[in-house]
N, C-alpha and C. Protein backbone atom coordinates (compact mmCIF):
# COMPACT_ATOMS: atom_id res chain seq x y z
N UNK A 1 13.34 -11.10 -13.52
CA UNK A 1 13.50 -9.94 -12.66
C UNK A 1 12.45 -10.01 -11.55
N UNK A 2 12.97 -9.49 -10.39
CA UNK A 2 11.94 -9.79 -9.31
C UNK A 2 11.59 -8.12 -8.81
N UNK A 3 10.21 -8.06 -8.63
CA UNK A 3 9.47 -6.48 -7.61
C UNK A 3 10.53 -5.94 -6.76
N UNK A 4 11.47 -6.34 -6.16
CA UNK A 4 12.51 -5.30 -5.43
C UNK A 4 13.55 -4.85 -6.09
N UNK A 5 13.84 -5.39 -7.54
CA UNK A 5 14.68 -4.60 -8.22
C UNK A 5 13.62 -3.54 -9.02
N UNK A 6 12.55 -3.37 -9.30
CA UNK A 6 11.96 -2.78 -9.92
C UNK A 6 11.31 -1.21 -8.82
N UNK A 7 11.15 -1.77 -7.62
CA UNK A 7 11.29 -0.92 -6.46
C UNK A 7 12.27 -0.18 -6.25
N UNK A 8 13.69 -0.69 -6.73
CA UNK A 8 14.52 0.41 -5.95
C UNK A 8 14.57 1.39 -7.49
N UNK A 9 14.25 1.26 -8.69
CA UNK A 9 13.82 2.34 -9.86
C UNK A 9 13.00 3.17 -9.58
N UNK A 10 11.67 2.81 -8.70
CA UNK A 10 10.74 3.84 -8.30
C UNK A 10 11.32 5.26 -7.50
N UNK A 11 10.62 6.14 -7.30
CA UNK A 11 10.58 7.00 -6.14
C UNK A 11 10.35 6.27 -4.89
N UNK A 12 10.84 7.19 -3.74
CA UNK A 12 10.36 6.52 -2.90
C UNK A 12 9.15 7.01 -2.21
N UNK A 13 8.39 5.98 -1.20
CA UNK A 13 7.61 6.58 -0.80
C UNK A 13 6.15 6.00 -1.25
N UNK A 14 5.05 5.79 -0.52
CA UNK A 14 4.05 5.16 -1.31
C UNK A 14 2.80 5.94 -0.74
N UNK A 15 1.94 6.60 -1.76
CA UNK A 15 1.02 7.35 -1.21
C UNK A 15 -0.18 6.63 -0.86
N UNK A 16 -0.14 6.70 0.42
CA UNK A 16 -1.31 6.05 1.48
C UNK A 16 -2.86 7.39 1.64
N UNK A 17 -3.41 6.95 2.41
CA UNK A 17 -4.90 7.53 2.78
C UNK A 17 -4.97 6.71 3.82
N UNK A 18 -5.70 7.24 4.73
CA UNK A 18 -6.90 6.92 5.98
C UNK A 18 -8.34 6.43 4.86
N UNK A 19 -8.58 5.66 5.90
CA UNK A 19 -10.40 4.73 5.42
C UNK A 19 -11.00 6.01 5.87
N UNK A 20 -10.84 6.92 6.95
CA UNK A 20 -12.22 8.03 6.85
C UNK A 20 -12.05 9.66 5.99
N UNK A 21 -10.75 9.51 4.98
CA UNK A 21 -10.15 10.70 3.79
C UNK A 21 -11.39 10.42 2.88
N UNK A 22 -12.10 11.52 2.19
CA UNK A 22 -12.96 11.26 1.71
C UNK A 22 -12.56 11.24 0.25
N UNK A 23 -13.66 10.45 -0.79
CA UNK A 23 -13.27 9.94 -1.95
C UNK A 23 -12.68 11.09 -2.88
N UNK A 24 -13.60 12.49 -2.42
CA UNK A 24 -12.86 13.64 -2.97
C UNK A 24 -11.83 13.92 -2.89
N UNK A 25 -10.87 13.70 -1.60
CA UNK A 25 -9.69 14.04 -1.66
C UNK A 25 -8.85 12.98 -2.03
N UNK A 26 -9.30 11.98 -1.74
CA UNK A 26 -8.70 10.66 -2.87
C UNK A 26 -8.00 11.17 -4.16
N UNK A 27 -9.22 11.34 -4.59
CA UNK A 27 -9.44 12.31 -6.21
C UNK A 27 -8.24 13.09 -6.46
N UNK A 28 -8.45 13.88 -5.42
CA UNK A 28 -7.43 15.15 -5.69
C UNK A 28 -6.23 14.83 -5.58
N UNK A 29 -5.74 13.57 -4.87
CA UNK A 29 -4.33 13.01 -4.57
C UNK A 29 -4.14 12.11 -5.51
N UNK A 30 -4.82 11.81 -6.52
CA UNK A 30 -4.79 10.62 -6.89
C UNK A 30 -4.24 11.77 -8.75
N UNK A 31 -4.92 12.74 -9.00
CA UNK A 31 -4.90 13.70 -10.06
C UNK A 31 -3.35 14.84 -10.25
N UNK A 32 -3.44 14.82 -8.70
CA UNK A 32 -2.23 16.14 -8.63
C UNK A 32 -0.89 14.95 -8.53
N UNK A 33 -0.99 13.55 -8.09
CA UNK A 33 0.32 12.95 -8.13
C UNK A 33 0.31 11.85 -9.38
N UNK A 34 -0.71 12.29 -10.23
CA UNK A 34 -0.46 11.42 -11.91
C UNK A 34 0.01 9.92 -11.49
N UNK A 35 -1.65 9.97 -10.37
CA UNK A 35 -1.16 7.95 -9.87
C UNK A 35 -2.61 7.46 -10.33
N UNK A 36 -2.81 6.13 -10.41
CA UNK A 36 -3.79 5.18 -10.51
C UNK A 36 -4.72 4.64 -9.38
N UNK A 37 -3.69 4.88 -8.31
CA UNK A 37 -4.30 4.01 -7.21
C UNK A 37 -3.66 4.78 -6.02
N UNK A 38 -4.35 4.49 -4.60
CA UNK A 38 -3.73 4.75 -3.73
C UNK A 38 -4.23 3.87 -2.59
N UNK A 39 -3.25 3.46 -1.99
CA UNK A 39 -2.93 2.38 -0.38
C UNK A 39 -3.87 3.09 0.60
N UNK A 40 -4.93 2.31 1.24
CA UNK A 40 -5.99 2.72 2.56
C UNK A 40 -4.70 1.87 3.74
N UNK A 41 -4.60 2.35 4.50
CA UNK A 41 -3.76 2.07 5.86
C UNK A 41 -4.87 2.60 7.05
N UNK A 42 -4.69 1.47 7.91
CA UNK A 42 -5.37 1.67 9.10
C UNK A 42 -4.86 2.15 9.89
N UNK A 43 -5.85 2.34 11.45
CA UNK A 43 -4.92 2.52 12.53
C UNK A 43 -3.96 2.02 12.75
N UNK A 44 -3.74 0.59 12.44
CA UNK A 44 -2.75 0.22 12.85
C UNK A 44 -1.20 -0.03 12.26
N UNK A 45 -1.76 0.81 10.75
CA UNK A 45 -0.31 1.28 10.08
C UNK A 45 -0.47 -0.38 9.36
N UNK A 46 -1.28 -1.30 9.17
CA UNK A 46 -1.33 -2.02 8.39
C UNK A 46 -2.07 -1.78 6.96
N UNK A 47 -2.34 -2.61 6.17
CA UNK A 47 -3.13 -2.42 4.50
C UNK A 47 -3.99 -2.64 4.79
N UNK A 48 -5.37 -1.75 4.73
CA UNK A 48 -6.85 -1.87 5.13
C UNK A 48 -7.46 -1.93 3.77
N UNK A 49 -6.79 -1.53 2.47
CA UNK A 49 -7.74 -1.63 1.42
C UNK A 49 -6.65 -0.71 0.35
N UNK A 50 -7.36 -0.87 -0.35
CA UNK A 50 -6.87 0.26 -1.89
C UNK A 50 -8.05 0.54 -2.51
N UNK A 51 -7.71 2.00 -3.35
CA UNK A 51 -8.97 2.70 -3.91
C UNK A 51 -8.26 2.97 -5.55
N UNK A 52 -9.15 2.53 -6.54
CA UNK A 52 -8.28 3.28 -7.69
C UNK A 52 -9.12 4.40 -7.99
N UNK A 53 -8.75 4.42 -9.26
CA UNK A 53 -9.44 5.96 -10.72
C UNK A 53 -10.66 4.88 -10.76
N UNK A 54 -10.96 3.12 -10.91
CA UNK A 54 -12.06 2.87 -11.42
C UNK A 54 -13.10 2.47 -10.10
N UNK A 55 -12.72 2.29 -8.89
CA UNK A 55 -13.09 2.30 -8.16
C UNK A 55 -14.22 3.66 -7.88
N UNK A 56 -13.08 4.80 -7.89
CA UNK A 56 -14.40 5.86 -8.13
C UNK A 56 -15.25 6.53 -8.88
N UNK A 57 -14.81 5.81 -10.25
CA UNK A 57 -15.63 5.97 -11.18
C UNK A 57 -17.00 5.06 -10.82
N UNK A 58 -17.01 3.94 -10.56
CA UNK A 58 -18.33 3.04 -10.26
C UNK A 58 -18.89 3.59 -8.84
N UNK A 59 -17.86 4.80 -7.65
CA UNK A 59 -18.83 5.44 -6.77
C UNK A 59 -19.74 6.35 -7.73
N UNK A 60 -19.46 6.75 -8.47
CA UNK A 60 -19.82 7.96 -8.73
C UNK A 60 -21.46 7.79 -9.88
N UNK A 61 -20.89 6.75 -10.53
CA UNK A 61 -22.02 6.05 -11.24
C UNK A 61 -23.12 5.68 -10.62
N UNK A 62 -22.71 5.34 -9.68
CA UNK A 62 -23.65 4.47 -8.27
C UNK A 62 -24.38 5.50 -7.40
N UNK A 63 -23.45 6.24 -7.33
CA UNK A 63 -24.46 7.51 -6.19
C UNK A 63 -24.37 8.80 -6.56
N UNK A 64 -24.23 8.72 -7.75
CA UNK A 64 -23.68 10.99 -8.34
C UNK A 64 -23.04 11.09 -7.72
N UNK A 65 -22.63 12.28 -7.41
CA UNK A 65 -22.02 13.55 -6.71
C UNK A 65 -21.99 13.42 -5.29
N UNK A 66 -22.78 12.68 -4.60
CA UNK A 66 -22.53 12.44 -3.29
C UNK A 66 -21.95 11.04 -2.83
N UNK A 67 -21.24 10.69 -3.73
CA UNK A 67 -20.26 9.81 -3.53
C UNK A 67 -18.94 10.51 -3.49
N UNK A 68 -18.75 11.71 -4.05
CA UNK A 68 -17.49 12.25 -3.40
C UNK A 68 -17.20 12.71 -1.77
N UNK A 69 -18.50 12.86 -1.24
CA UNK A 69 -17.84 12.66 0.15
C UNK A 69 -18.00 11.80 1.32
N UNK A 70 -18.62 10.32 0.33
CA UNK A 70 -18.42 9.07 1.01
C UNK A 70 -16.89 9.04 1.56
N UNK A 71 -16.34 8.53 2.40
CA UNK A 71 -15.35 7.91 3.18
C UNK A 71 -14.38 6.87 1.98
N UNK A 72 -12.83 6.88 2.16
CA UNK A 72 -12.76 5.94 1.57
C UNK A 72 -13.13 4.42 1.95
N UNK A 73 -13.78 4.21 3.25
CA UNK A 73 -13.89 2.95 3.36
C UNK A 73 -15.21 2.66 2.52
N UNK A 74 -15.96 3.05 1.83
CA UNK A 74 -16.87 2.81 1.36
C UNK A 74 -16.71 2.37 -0.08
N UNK A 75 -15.64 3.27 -0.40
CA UNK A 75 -15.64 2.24 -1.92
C UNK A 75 -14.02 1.63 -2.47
N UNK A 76 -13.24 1.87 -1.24
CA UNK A 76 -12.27 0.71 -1.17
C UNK A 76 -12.11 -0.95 -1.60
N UNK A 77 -11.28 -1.25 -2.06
CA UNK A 77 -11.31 -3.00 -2.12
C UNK A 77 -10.85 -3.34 -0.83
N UNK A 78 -11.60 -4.18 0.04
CA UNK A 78 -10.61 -4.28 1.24
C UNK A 78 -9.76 -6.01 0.83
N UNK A 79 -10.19 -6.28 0.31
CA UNK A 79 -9.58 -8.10 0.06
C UNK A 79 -8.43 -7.39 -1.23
N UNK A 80 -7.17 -7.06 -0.61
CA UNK A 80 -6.23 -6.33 -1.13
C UNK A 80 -5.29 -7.61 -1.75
N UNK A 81 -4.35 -8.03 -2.80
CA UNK A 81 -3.83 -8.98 -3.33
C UNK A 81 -2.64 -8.00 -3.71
N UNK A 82 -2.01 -8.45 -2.83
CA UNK A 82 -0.78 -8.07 -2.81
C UNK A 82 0.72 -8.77 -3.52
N UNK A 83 1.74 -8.27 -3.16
CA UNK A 83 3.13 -8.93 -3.91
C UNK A 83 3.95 -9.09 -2.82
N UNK A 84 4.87 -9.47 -3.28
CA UNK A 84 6.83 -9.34 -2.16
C UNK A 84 7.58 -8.82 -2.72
N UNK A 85 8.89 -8.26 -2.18
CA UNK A 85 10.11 -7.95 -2.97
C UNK A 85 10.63 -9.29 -3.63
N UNK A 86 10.06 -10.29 -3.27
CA UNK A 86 10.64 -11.41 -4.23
C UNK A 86 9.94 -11.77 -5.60
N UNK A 87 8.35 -11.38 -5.41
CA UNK A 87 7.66 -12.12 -6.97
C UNK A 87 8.31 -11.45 -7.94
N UNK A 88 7.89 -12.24 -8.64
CA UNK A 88 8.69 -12.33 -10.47
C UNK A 88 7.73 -11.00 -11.38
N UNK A 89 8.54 -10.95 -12.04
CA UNK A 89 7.16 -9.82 -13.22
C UNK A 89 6.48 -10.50 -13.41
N UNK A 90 6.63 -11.95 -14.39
CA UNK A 90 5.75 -13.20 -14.70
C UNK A 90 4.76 -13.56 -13.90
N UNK A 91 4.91 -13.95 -12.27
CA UNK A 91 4.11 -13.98 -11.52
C UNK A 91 2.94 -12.32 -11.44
N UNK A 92 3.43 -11.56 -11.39
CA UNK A 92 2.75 -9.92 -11.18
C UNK A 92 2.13 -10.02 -12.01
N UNK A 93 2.63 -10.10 -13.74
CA UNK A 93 1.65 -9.94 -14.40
C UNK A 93 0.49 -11.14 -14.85
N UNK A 94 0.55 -12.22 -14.40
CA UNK A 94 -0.34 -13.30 -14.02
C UNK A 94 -1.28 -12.61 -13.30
N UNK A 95 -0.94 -12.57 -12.00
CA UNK A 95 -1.86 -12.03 -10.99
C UNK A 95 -2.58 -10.52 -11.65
N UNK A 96 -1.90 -9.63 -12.34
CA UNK A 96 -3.04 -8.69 -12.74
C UNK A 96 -3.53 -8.67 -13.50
N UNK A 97 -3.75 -9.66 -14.39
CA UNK A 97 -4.10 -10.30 -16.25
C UNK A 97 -5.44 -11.24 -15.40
N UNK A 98 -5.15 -11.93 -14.25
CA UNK A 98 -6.30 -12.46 -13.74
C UNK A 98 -7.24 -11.59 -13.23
N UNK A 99 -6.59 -10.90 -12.32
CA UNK A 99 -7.05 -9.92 -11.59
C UNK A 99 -8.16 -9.25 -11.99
N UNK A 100 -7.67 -8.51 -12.69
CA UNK A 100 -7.86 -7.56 -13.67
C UNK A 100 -7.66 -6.01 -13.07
N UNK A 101 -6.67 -6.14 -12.43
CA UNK A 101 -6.31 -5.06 -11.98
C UNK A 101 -4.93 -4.48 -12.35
N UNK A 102 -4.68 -3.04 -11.89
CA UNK A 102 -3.37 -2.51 -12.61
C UNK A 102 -2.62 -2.21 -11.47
N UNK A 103 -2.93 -2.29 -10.43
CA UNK A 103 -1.87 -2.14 -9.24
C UNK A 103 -1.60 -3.25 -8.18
N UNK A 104 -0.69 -3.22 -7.78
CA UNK A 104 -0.52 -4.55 -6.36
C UNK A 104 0.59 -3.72 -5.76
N UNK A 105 0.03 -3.45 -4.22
CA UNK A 105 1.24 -3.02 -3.07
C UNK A 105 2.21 -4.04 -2.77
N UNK A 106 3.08 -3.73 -2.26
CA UNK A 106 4.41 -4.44 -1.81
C UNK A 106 4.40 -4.62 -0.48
N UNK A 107 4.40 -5.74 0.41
CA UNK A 107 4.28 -5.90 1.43
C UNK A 107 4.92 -7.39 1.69
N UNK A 108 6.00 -6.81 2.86
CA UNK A 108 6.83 -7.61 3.68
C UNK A 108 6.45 -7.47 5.27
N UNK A 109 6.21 -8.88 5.69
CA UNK A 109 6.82 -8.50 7.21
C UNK A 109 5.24 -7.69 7.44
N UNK A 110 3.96 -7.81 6.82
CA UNK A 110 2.92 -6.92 7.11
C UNK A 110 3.25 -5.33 7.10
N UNK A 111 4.24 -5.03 6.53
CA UNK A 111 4.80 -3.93 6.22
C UNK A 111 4.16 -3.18 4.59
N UNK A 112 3.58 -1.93 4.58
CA UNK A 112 3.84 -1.97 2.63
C UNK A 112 5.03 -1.04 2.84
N UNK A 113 5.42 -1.61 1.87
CA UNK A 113 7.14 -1.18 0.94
C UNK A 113 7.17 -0.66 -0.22
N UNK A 114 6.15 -0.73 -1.08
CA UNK A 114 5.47 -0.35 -2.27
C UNK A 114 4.44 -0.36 -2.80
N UNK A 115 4.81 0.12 -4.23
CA UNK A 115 3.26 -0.24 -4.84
C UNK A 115 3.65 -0.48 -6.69
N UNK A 116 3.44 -1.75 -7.14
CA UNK A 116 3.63 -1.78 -8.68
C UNK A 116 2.41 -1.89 -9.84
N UNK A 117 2.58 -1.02 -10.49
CA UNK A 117 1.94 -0.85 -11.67
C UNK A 117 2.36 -1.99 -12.93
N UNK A 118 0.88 -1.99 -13.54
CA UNK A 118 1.49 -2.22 -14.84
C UNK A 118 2.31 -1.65 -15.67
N UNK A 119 1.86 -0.43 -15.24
CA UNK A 119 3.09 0.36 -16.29
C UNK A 119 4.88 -0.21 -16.17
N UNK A 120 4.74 -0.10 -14.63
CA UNK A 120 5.93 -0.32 -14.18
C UNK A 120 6.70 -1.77 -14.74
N UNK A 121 5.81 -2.56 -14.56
CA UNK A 121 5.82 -3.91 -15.04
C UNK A 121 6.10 -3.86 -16.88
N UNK A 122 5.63 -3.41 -17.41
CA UNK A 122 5.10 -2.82 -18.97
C UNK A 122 6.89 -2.86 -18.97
N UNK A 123 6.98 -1.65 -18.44
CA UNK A 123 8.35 -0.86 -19.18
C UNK A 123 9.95 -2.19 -18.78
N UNK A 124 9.86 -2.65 -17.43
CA UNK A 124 10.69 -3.03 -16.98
C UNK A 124 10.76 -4.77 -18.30
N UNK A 125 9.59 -5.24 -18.09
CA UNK A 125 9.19 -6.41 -19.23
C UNK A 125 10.25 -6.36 -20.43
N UNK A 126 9.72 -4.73 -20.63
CA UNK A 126 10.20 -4.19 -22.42
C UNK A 126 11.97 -4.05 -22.56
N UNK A 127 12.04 -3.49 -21.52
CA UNK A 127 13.81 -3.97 -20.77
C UNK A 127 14.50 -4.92 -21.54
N UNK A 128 13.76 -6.15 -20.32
CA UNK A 128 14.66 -7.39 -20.13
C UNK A 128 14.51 -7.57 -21.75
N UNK A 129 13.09 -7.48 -22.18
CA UNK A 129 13.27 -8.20 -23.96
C UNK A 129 14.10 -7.41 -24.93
N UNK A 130 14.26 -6.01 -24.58
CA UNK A 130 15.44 -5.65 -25.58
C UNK A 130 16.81 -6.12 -25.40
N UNK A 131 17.16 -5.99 -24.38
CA UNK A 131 18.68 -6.55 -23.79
C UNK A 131 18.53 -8.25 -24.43
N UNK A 132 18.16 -8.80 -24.21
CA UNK A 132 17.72 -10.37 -25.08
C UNK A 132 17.51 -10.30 -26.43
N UNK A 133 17.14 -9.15 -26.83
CA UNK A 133 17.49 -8.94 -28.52
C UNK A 133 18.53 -8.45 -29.17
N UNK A 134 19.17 -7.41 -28.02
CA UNK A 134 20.99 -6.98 -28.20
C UNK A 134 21.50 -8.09 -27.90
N UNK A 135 21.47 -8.93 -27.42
CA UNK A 135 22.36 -10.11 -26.82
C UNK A 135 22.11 -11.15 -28.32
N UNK A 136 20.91 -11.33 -28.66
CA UNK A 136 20.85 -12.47 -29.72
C UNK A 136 21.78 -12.09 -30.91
N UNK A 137 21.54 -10.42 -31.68
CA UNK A 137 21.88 -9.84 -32.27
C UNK A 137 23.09 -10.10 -32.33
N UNK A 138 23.96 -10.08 -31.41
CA UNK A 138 25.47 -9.67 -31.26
C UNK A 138 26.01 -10.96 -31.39
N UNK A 139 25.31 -12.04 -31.05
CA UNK A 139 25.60 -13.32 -31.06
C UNK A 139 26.01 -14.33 -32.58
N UNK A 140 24.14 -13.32 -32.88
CA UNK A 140 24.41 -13.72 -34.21
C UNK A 140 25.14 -13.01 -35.19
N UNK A 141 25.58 -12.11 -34.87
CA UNK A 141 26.16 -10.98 -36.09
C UNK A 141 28.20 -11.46 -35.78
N UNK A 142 28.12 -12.29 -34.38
CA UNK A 142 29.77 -13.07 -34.22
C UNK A 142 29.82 -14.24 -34.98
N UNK A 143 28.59 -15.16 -34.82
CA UNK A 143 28.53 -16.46 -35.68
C UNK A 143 28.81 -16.77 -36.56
């Protein structure tokens, strides 16, 4: 299965931030929409970075309380590792097993188009392997 069939299952829509939204309201977007991560976009409507839940956990460790109204460019990843509507789950979950990360945006054409989770990855995985266990099943229960 490839990231653009798993994209068109999502909602649409990918919740972005500005590099100068501060980490607090990060927070608050990141809590009230029960997400992990969220896309930094620049002026120029390109991927300037991503911020997760652990990202601001290590601001916060690092500077107390006045790391909530650092900027997100401050504790952003800007060296962003991204996907296509073409990579594989296999490939995705390679890349975030190395990574060690739980999100990768979708980006075509310098465009983002999405954003996939492990979870997303998790569930869709758990899919394909049941349908491959109804299929063996049925195979073997004709044999």
């Amino acid at each position: 299965m490839i990231i653009g069939q798993i994209l068109k299952s999502k909602a649409r829509g990918v919740m972005t931030a500005c590099p100068e939204d501060s980490i607090q309201e990060i927070a608050l977007r990141l809590s009230s929409r029960k997400i992990g991560a969220i896309v930094i976009v620049g002026d120029s409507g390109k991927v300037a970075g991503i911020i997760s839940e652990r990202d601001i956990i290590r601001l916060i460790a690092e500077h107390g309380a006045d790391a909530l109204k650092m900027p997100a460019s401050r504790g952003m990843t800007r060296d962003v590792v991204s996907c296509t509507k073409t990579s594989t789950i296999e490939e995705i979950m390679e890349t975030m097993t190395h990574g060690r990360f739980r999100h990768l945006p979708v980006i075509e054409d310098d465009v983002l188009v999405g954003i996939v989770s492990i979870g997303d990855i998790v569930k869709h995985h758990t899919a394909e392997v049941e349908l491959e266990v109804t299929a063996m099943r049925g195979y073997l229960a004709t044999g």
